[in-house]
Protein backbone atom coordinates (compact mmCIF):
# COMPACT_ATOMS: atom_id res chain seq x y z
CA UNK A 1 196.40 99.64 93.61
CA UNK A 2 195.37 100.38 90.36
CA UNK A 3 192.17 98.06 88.57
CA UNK A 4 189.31 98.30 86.31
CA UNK A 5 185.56 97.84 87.14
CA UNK A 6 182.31 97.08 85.11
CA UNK A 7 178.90 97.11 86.88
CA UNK A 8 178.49 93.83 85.10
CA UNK A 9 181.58 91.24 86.02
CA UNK A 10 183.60 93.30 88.88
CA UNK A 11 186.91 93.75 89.02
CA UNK A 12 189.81 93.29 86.23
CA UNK A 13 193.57 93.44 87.64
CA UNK A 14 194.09 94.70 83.56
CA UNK A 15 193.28 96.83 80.65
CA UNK A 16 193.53 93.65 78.49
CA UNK A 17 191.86 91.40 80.64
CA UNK A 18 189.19 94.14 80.63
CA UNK A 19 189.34 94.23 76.60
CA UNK A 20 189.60 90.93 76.15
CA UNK A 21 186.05 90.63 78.83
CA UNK A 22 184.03 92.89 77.37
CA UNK A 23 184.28 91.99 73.34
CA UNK A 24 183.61 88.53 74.68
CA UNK A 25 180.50 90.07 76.20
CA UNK A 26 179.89 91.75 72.77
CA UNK A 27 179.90 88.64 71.07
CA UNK A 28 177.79 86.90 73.27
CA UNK A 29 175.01 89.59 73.25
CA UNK A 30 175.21 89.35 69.24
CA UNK A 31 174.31 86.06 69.49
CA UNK A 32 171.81 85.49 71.80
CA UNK A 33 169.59 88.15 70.16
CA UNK A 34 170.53 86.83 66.91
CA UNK A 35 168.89 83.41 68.03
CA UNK A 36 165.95 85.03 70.16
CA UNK A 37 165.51 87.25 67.06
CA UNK A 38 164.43 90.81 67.51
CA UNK A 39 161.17 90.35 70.13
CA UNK A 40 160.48 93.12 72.46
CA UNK A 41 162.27 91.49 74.98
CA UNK A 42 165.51 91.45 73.63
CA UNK A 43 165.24 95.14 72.27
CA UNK A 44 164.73 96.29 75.59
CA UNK A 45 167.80 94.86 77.05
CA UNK A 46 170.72 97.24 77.55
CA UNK A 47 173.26 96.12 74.93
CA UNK A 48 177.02 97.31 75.07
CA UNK A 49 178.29 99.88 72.05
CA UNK A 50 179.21 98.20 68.75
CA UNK A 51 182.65 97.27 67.59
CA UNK A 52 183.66 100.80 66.13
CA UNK A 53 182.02 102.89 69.16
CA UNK A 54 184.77 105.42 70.75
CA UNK A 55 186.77 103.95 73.74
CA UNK A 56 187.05 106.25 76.63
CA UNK A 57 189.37 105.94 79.78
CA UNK A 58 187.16 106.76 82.72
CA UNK A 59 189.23 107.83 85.80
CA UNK A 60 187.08 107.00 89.21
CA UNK A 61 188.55 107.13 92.93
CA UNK A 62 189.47 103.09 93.94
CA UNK A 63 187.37 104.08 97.06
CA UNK A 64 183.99 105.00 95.17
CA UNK A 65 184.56 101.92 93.21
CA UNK A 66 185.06 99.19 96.48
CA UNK A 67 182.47 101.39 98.72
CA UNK A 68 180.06 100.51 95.56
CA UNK A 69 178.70 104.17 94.97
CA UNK A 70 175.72 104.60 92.79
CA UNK A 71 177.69 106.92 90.66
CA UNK A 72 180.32 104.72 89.26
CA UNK A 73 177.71 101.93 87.82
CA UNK A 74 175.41 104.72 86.43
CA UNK A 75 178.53 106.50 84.75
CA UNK A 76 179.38 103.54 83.18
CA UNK A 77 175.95 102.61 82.15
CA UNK A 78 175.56 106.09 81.05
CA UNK A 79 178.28 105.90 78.20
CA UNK A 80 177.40 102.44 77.26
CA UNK A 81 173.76 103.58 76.15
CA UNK A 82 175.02 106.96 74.63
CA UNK A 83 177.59 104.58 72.15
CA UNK A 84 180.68 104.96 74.08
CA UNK A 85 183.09 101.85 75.19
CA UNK A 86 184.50 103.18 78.90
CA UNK A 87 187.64 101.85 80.13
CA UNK A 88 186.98 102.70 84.02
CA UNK A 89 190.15 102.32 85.73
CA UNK A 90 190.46 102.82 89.52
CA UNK A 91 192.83 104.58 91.32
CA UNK A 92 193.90 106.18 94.54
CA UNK A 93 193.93 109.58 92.97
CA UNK A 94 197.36 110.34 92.31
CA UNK A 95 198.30 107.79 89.96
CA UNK A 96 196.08 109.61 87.14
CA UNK A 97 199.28 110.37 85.71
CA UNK A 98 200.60 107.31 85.29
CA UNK A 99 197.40 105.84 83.90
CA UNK A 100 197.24 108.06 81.45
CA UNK A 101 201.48 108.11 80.72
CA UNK A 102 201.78 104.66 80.55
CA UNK A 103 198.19 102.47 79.79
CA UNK A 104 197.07 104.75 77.36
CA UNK A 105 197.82 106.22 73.89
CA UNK A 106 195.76 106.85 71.00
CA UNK A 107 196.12 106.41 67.58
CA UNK A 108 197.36 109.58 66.78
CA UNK A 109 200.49 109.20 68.87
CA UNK A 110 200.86 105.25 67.57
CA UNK A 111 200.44 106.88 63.94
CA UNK A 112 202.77 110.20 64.60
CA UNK A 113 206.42 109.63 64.11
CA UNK A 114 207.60 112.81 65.40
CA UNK A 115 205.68 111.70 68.78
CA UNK A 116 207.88 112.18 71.77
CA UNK A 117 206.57 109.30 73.69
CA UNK A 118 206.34 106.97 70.72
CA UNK A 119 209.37 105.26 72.19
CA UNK A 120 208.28 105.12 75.79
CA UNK A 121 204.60 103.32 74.73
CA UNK A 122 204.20 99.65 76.74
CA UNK A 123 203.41 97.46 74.28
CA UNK A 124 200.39 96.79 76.07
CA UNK A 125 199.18 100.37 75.96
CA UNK A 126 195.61 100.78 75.16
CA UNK A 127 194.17 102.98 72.74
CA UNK A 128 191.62 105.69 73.81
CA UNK A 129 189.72 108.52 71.84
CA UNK A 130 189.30 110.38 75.12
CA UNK A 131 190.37 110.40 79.03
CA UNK A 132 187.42 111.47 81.33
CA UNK A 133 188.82 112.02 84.65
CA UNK A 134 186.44 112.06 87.93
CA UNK A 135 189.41 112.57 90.40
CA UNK A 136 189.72 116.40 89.98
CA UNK A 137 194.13 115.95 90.19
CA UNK A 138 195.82 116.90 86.88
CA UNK A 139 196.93 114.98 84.75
């Protein structure tokens, strides 16, 4: 089975329920600390990347993910406080192909007519600046 996971909420069955989670998330973090106003307390907090920060797919083993290793959470983490949106999907290991083949594209290849797979996109694709894969299969 493929999924996504956030150290925050869990599990998402998709990309877009992920999305649609996490901007909701963005919002709500805009305004609490617009209503706390900027106290020490609220700029300590961990707050998620802004609006235009690069979205990158984040490849993890499904079995890291349910086991609940350290890693994944701290990856994750890791990005958010360095700028970057991760899309962390979960998979068995060899469905990185299919991930990336068909629920991801990027803007170049939405933008480029002459793109090959331009035709084969889902509808539902999601676009990434980057693909980080922990699974060590190629892709």
């Amino acid at each position: 089975p493929v999924g996504l996971f956030h150290p925050r909420k869990g599990i998402f069955e998709s990309a877009g329920k992920y999305i649609d989670w996490y901007e909701g998330e963005r919002r709500r973090e805009a305004e609490e600390a617009a209503q706390a106003g900027e106290t020490a307390e609220v700029k300590k907090r961990p707050r998620l990347p802004p609006p235009d920060a690069p979205r990158v797919a984040l490849l993890l083993y499904r079995k890291h993910v349910v086991s609940g290793l350290r890693y994944v959470s701290d990856l994750i983490e890791m990005m958010e406080k360095q700028g970057v949106v991760p899309v962390p999907f979960f998979i068995t290991g060899v469905e990185a192909h299919v991930i990336v083949r068909d629920y991801l594209t990027s803007s170049f290849e939405r933008a480029n007519p002459n793109s090959p797979f331009k035709n084969d996109l889902r509808p539902d694709a999601l676009e990434v600046d980057a693909v980080v894969n922990t699974i060590g299969f190629p892709l």
